[in-house]
N, C-alpha and C. Protein backbone atom coordinates (compact mmCIF):
# COMPACT_ATOMS: atom_id res chain seq x y z
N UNK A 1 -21.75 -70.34 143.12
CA UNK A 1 -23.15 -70.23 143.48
C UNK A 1 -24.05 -70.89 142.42
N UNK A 2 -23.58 -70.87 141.46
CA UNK A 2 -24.61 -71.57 139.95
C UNK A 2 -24.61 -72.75 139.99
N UNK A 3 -23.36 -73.13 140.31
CA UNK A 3 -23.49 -74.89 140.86
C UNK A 3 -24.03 -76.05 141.73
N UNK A 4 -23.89 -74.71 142.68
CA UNK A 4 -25.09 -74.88 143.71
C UNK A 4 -26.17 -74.94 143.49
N UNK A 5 -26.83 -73.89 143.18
CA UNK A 5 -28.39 -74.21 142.01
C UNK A 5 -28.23 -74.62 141.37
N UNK A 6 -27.72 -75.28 140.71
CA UNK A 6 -27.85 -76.64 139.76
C UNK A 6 -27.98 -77.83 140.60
N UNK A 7 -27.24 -78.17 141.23
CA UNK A 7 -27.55 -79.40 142.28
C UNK A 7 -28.85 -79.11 142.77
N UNK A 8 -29.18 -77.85 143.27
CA UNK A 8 -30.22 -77.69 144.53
C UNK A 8 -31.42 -78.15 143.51
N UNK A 9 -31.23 -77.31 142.39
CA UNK A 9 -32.52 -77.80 141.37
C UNK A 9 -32.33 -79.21 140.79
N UNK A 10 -31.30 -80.09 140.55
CA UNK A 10 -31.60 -81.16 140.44
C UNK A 10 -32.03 -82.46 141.64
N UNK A 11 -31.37 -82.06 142.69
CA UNK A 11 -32.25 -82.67 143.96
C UNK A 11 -34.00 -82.55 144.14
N UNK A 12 -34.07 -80.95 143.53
CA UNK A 12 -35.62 -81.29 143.73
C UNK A 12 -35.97 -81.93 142.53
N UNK A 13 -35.86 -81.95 141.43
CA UNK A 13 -36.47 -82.90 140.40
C UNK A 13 -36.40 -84.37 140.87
N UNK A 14 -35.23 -84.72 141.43
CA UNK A 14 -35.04 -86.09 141.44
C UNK A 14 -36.36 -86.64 142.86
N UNK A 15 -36.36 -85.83 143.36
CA UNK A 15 -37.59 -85.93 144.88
C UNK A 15 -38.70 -85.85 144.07
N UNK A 16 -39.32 -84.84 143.32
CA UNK A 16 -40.70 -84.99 142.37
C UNK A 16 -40.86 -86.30 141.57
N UNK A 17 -39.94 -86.48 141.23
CA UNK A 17 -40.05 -87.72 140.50
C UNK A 17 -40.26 -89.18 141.29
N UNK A 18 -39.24 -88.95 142.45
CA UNK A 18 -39.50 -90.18 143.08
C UNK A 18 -40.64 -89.93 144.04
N UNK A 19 -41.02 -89.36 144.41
CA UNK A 19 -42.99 -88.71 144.91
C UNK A 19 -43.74 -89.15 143.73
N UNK A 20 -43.49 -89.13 142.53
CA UNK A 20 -44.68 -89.36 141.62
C UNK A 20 -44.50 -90.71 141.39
N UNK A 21 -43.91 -91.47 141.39
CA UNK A 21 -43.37 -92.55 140.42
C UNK A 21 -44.13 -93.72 141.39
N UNK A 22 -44.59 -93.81 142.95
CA UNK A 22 -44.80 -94.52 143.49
C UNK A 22 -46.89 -94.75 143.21
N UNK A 23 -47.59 -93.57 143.33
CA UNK A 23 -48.67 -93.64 143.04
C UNK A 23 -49.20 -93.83 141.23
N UNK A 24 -48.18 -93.34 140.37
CA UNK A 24 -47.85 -93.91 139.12
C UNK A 24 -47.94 -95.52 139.24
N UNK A 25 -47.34 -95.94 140.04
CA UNK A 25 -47.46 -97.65 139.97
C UNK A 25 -48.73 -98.29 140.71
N UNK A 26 -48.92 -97.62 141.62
CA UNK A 26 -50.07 -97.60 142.16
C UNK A 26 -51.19 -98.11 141.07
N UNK A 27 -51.27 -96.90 140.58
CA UNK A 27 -52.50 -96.93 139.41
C UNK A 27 -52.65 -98.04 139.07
N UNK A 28 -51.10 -98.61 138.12
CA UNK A 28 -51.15 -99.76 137.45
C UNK A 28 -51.42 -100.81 138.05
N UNK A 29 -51.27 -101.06 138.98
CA UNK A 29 -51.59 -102.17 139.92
C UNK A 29 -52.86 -102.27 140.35
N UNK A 30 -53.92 -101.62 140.12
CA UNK A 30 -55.09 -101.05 140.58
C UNK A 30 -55.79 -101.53 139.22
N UNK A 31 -55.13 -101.21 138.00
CA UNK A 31 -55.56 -101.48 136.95
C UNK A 31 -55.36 -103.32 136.71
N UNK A 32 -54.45 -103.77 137.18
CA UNK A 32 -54.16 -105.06 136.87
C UNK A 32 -54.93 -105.87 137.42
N UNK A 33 -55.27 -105.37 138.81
CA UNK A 33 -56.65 -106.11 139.83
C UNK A 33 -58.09 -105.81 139.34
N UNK A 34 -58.08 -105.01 138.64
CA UNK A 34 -59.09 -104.88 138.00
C UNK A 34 -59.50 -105.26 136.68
N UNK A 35 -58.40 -105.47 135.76
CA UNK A 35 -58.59 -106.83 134.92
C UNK A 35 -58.30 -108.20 135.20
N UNK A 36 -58.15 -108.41 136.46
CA UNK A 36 -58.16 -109.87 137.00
C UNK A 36 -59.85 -109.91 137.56
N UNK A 37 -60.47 -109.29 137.28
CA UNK A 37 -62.22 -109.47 138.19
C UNK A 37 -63.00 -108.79 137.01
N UNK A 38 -62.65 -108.31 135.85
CA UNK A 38 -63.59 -107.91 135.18
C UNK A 38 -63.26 -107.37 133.68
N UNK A 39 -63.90 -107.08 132.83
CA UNK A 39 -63.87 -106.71 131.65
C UNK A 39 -61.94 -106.18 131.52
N UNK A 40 -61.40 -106.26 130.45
CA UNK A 40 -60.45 -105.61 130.61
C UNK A 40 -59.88 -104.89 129.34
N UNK A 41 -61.08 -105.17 128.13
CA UNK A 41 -60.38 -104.58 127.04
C UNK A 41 -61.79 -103.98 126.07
N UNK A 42 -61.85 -102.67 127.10
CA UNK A 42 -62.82 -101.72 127.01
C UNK A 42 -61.91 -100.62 126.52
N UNK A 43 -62.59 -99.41 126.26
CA UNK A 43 -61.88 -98.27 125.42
C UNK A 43 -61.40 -97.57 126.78
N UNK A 44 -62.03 -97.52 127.90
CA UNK A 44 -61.82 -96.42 129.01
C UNK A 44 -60.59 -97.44 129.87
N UNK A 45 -60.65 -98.80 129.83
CA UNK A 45 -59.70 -99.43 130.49
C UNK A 45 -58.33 -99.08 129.62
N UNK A 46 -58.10 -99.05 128.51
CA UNK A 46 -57.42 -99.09 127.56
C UNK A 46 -56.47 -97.36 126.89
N UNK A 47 -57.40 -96.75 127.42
CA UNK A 47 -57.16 -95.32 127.61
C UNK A 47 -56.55 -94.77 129.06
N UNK A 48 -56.74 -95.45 129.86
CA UNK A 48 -56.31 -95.34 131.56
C UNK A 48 -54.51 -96.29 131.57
N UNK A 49 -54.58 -97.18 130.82
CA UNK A 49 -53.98 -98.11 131.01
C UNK A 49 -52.71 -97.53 130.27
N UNK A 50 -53.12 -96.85 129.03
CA UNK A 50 -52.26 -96.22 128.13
C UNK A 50 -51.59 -94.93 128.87
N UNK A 51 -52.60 -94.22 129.27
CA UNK A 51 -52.18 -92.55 129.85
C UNK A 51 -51.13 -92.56 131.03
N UNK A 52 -51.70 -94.01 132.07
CA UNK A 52 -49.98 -94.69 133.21
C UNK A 52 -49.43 -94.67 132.47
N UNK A 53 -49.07 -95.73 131.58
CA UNK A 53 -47.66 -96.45 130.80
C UNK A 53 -46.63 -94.98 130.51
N UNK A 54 -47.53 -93.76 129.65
CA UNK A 54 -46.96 -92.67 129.47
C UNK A 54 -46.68 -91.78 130.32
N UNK A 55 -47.06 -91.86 131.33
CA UNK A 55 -46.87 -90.64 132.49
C UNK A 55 -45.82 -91.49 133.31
N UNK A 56 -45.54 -92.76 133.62
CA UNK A 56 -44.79 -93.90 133.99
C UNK A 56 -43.14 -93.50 132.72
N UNK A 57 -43.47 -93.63 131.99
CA UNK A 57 -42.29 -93.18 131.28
C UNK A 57 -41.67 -92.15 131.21
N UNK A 58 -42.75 -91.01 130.92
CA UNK A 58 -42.47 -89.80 131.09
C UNK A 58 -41.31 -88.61 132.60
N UNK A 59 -41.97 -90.05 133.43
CA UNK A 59 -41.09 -89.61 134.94
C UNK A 59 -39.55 -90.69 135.28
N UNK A 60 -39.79 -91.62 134.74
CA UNK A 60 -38.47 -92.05 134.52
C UNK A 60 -37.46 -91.32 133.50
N UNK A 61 -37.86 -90.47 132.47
CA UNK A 61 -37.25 -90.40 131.94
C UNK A 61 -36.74 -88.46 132.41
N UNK A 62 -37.64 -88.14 133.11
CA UNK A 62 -37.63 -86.48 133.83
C UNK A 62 -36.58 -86.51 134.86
N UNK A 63 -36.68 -88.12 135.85
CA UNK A 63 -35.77 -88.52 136.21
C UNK A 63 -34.07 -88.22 136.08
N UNK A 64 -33.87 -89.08 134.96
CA UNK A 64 -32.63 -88.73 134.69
C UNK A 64 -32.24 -87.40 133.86
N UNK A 65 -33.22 -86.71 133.05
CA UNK A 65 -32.39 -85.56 132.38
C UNK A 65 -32.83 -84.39 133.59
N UNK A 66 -33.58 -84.18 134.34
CA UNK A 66 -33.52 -83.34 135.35
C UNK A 66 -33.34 -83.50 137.26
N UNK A 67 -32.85 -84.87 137.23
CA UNK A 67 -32.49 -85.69 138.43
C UNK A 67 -30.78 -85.25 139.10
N UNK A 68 -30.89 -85.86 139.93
CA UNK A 68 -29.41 -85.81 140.28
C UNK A 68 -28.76 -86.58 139.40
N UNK A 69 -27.56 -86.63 139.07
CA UNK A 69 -26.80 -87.69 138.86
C UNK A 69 -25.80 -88.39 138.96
N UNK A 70 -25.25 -88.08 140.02
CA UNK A 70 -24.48 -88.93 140.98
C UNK A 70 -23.54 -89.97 140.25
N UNK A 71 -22.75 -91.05 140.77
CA UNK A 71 -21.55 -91.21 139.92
C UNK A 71 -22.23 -92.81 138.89
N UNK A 72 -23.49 -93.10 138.87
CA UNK A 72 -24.29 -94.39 138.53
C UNK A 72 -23.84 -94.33 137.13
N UNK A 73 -23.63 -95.69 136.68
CA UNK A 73 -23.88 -95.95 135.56
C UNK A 73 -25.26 -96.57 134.64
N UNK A 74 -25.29 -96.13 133.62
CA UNK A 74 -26.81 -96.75 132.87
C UNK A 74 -26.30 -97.78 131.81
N UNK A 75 -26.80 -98.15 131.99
CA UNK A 75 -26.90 -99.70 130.75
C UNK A 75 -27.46 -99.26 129.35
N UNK A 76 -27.33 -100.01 128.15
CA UNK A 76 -28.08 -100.31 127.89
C UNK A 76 -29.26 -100.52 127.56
N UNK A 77 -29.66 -101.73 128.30
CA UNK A 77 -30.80 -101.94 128.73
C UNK A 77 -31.92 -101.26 129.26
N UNK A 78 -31.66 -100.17 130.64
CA UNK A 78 -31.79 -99.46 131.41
C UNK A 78 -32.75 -98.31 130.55
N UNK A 79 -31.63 -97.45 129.86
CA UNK A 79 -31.79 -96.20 128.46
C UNK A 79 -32.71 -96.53 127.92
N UNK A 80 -32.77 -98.17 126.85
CA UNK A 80 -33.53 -98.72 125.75
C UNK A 80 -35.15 -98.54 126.41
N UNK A 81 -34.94 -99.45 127.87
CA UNK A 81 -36.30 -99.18 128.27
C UNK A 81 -36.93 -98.17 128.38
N UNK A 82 -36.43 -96.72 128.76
CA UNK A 82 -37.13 -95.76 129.12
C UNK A 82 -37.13 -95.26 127.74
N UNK A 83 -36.17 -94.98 126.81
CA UNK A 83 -36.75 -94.42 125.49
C UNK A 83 -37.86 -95.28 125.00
N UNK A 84 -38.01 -96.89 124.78
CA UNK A 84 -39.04 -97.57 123.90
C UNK A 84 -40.07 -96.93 125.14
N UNK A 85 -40.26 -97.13 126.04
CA UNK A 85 -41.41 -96.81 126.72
C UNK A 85 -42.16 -95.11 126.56
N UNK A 86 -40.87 -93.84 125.91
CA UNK A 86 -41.32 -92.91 126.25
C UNK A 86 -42.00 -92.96 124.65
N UNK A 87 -41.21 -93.41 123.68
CA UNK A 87 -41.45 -93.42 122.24
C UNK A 87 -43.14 -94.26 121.88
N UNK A 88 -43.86 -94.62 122.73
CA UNK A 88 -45.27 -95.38 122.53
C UNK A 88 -45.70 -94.65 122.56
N UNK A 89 -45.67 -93.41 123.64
CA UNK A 89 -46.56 -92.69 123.88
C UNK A 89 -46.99 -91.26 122.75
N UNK A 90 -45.52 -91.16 122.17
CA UNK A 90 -44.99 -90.54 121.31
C UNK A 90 -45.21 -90.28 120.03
N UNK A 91 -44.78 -89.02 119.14
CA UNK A 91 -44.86 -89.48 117.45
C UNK A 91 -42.83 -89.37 117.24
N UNK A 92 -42.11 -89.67 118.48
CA UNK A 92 -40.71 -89.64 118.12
C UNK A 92 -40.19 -91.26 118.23
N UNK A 93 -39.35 -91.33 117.39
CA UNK A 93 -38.54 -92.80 116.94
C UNK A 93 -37.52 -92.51 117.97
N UNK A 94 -36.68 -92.80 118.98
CA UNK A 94 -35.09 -93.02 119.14
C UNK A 94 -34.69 -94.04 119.19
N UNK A 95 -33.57 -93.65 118.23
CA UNK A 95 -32.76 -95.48 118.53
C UNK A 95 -31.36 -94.73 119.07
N UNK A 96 -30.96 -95.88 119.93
CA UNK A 96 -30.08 -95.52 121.19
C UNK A 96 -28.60 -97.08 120.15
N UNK A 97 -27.45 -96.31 119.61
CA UNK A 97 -26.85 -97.20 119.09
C UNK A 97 -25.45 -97.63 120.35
N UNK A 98 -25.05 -97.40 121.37
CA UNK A 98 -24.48 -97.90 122.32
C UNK A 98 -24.66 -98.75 123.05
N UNK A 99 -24.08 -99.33 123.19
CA UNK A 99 -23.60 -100.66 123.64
C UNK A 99 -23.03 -100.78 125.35
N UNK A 100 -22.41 -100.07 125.99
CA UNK A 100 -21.82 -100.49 126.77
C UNK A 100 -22.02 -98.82 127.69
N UNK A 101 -22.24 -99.70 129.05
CA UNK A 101 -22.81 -98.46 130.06
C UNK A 101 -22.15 -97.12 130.03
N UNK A 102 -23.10 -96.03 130.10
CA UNK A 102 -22.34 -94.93 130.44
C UNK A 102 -22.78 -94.22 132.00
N UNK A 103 -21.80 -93.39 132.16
CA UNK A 103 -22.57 -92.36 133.23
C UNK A 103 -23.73 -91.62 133.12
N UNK A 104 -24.14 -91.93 134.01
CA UNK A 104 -25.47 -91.18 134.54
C UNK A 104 -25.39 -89.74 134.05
N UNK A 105 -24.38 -88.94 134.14
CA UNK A 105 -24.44 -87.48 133.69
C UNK A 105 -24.32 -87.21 132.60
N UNK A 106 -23.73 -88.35 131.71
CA UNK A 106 -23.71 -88.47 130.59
C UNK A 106 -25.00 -88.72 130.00
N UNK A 107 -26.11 -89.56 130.18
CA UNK A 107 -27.28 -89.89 129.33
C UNK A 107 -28.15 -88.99 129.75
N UNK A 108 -27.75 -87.66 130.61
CA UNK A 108 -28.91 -86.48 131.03
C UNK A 108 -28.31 -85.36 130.50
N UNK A 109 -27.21 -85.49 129.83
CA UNK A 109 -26.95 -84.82 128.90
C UNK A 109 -27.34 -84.81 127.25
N UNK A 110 -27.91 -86.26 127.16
CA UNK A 110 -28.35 -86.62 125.59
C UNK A 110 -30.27 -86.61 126.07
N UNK A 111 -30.09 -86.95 126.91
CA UNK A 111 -32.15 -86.71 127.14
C UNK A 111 -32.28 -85.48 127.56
N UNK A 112 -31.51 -84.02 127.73
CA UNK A 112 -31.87 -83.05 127.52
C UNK A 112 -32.13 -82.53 126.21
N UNK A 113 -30.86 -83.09 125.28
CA UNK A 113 -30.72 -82.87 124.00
C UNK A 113 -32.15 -83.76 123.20
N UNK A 114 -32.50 -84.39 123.82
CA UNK A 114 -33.84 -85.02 122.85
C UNK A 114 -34.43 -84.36 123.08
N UNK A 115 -35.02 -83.93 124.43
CA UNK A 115 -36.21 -82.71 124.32
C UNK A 115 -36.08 -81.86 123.58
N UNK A 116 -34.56 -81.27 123.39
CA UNK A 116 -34.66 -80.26 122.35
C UNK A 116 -34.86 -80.50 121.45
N UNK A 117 -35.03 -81.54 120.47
CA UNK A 117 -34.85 -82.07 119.26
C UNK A 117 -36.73 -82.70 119.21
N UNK A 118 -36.99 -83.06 120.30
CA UNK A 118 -38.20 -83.20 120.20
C UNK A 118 -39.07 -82.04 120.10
N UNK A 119 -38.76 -80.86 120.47
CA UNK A 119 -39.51 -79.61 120.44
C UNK A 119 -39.26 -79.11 118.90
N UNK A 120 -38.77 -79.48 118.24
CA UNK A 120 -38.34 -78.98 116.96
C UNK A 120 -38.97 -80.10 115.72
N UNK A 121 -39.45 -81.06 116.19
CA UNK A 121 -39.79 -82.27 115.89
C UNK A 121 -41.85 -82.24 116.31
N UNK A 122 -42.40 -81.45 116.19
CA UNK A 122 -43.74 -81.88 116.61
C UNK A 122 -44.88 -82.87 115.62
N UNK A 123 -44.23 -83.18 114.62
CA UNK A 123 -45.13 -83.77 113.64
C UNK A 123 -43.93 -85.05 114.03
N UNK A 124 -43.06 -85.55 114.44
CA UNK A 124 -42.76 -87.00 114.41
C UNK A 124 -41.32 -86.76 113.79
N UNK A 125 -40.96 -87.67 113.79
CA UNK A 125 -39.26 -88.41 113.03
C UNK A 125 -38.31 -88.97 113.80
N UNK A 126 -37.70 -89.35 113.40
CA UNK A 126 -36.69 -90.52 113.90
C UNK A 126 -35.25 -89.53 114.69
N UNK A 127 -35.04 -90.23 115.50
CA UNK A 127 -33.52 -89.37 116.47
C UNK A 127 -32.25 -90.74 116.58
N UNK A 128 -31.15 -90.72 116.33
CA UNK A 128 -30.58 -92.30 116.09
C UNK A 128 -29.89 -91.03 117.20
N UNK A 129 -28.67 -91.68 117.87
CA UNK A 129 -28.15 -91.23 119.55
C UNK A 129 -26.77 -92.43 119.26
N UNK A 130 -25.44 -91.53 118.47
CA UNK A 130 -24.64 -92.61 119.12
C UNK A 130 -23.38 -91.72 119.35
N UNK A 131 -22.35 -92.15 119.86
CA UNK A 131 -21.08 -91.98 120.96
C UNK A 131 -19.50 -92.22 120.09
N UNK A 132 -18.85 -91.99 119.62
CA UNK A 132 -17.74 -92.01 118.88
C UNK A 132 -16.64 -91.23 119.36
N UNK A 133 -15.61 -91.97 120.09
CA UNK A 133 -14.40 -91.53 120.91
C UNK A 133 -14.64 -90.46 121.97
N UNK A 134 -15.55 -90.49 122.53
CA UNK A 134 -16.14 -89.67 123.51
C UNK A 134 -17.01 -88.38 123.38
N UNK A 135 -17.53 -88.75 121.61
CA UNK A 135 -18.50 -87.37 121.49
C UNK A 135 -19.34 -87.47 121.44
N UNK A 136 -20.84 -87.41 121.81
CA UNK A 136 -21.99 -87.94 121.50
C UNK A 136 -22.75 -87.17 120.08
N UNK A 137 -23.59 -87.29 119.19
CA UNK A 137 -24.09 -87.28 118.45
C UNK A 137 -25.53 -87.44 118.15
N UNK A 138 -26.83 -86.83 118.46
CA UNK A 138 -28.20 -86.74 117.92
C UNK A 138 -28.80 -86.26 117.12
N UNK A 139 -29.26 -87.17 116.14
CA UNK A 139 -29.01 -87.21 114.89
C UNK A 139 -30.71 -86.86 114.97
N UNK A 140 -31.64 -85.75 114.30
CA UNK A 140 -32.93 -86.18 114.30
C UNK A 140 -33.08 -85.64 112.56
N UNK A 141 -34.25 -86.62 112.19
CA UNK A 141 -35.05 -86.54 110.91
C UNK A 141 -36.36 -86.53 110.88
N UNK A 142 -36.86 -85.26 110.01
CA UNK A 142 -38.26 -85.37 110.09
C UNK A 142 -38.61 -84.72 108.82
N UNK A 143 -40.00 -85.09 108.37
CA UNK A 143 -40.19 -84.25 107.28
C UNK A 143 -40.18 -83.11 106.98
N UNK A 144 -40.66 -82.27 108.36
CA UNK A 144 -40.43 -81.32 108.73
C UNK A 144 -40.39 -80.86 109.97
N UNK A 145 -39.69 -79.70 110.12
CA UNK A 145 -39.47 -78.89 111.27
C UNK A 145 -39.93 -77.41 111.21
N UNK A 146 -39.87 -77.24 112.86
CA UNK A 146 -40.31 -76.17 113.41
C UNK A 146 -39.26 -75.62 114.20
N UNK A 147 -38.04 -74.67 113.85
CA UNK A 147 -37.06 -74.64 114.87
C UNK A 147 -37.28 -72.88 114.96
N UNK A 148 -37.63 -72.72 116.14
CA UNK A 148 -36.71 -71.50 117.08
C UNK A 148 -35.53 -70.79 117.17
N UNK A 149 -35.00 -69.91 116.47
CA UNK A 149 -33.75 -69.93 116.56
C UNK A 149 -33.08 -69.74 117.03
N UNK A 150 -33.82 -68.53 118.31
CA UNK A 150 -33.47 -68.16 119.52
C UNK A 150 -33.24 -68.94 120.68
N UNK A 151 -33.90 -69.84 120.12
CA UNK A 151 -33.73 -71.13 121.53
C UNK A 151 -32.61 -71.84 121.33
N UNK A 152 -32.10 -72.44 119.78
CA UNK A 152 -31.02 -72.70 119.72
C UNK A 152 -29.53 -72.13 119.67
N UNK A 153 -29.81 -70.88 119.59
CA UNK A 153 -28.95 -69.98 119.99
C UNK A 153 -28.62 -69.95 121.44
N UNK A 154 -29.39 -70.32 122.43
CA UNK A 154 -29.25 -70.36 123.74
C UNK A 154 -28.84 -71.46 123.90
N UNK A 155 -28.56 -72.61 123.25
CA UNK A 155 -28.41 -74.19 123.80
C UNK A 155 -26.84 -74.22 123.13
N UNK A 156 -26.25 -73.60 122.10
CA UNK A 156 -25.69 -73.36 121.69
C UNK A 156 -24.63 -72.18 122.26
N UNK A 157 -24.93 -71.23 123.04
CA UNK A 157 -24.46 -70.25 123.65
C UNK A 157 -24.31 -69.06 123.21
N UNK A 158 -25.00 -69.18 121.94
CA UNK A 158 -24.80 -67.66 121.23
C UNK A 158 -25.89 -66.70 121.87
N UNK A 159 -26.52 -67.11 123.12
CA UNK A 159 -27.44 -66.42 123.65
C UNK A 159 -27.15 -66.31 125.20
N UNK A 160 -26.39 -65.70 125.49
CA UNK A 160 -25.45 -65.85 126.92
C UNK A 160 -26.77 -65.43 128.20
N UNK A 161 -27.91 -64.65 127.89
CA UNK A 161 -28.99 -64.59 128.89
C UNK A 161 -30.56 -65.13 128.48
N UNK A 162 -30.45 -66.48 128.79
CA UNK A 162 -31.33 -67.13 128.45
C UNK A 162 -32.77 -66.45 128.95
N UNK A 163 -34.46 -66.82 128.16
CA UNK A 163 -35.56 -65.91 128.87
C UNK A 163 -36.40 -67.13 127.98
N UNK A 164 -36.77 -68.30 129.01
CA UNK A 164 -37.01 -69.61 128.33
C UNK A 164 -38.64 -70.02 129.70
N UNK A 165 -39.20 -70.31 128.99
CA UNK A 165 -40.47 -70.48 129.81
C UNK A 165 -40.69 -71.88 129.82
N UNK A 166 -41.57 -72.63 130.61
CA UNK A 166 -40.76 -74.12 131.83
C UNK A 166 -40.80 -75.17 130.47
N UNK A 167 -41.46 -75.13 129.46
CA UNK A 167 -41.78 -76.27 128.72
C UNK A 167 -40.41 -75.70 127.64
N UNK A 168 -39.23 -74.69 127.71
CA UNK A 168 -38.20 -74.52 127.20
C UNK A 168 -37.01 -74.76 127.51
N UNK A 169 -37.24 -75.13 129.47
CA UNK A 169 -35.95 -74.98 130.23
C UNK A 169 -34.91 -76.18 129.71
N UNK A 170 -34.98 -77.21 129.16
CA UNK A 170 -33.89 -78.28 128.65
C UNK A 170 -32.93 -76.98 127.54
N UNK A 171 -33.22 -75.92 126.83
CA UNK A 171 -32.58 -75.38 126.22
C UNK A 171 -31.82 -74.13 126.73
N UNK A 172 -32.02 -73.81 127.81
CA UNK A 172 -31.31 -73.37 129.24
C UNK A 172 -30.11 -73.97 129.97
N UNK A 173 -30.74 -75.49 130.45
CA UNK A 173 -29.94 -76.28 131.15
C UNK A 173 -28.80 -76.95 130.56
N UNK A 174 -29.15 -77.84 129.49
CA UNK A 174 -27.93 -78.44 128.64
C UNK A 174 -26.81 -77.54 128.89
N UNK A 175 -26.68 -75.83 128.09
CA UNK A 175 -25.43 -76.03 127.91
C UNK A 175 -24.70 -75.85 129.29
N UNK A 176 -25.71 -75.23 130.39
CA UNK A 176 -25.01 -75.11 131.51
C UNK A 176 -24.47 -76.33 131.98
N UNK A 177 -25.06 -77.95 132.11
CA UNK A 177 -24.48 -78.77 132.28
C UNK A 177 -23.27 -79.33 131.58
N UNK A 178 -23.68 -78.87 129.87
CA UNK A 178 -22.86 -79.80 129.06
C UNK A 178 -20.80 -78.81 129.72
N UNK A 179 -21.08 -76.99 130.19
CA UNK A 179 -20.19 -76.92 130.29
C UNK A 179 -19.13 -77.31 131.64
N UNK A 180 -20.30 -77.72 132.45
CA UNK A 180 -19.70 -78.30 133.39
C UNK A 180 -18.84 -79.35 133.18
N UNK A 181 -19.42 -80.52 132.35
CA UNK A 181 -18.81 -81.53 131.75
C UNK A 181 -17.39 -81.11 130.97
N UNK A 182 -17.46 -80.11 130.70
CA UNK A 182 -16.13 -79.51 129.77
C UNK A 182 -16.61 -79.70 128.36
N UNK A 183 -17.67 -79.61 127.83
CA UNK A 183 -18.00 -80.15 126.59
C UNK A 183 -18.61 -78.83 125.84
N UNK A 184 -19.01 -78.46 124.52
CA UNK A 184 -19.60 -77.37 123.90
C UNK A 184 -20.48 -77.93 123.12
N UNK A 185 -21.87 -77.54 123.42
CA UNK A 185 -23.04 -77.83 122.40
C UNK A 185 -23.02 -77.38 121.16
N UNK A 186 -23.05 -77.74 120.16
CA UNK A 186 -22.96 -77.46 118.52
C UNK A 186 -24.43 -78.00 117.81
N UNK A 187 -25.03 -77.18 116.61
CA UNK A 187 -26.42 -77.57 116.27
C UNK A 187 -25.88 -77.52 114.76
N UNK A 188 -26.28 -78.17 114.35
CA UNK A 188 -26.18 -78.43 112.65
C UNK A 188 -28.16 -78.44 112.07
N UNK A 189 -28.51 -77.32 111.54
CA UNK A 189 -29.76 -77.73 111.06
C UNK A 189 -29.96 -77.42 110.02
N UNK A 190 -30.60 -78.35 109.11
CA UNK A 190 -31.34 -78.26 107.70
C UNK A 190 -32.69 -78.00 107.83
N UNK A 191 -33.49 -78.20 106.37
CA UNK A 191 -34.83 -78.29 106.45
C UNK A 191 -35.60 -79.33 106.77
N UNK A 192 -35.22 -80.68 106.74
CA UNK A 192 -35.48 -82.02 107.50
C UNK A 192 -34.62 -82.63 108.61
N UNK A 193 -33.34 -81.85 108.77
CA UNK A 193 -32.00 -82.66 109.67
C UNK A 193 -31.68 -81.41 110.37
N UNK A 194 -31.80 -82.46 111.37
CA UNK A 194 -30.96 -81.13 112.79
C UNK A 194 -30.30 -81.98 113.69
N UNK A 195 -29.19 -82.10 114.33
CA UNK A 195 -28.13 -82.54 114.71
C UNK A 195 -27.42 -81.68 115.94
N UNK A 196 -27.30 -82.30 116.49
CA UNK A 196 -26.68 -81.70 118.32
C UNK A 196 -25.33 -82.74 118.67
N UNK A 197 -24.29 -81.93 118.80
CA UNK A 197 -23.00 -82.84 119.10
C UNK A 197 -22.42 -82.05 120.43
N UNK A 198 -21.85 -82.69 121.46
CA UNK A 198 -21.64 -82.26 122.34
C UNK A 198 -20.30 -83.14 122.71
């Protein structure tokens, strides 16, 4: 039955997203005709233009860590774009060090793990993301942190009845997915370094 709600809830994310993602482009296109006829590098054009690009990223990238994910592979390319695009909007760095496509269930397993790492991360720092004989590795640095411990106790499993409110649920979901995958979430944290291996 849990599996079931897991699909059922990732079908509806993947439908919200693709409902939003079309009037998201909209905008921009609205915006582009409108710097083809007039002023275009005003503060309010420039602030509109900025707030798409991020809400445009933001749903590609909601996409895959709360989407279906079905048997697709991601590139690359694919990943790079939606992290550089989510990272503008951002005070987070990721660098994505893989090379060669993975599964789809696989990179919504590491963009759950950034949210978490981004929630622990609110003043900024760098997240490097790489893959070594089939383990993945997110590496984040910051000057400082703000970590929860209870939350990572739940992403981790030392908290077997999660009580996580909606801007927490990636620290809910991971490990339920990661155990589907057959995999165990592990957190390594310092006072500047915190680390998620799965």
């Amino acid at each position: 039955m849990e599996q079931r709600n897991l699909n059922l809830a990732a079908l509806i994310g993947s439908r919200i997203c693709h409902d939003l993602i079309s009037p998201i482009g909209a905008i921009n296109n609205g915006l582009e005709l409108l710097g083809m006829t007039g002023p275009k590098d005003g503060p309010e054009m420039a602030l509109i233009s900025e707030s798409v690009e991020n809400a445009g990223a933001r749903i590609r990238f909601f996409r895959v860590a709360y989407g279906a994910a079905g048997e697709q592979m991601m590139g690359p390319s694919e990943v790079g774009s939606i992290l550089k695009d989510l990272s503008k909007g951002g005070r987070l760095e990721i660098r994505w060090h893989i090379e060669e496509p993975q599964p789809r269930a696989e990179v919504r397993l590491v963009f759950l793990g950034l949210q978490c790492l981004e929630s622990a991360m609110p003043y900024g720092g760098k997240v490097s993301v790489g893959l070594q004989d089939g383990n993945w590795t997110l590496a984040g640095e910051a000057s400082k942190l703000i970590v929860e411990q209870d939350l990572w106790d739940i992403v981790t499993g030392n908290q077997p009845d999660p009580n996580v409110s909606p801007a927490q649920v990636q620290f809910a979901l991971l490990p339920l997915l990661a155990q589907d995958a057959a995999r165990t979430v592990t957190a390594q944290i310092s006072d500047t370094e915190l680390k998620l291996r799965f």
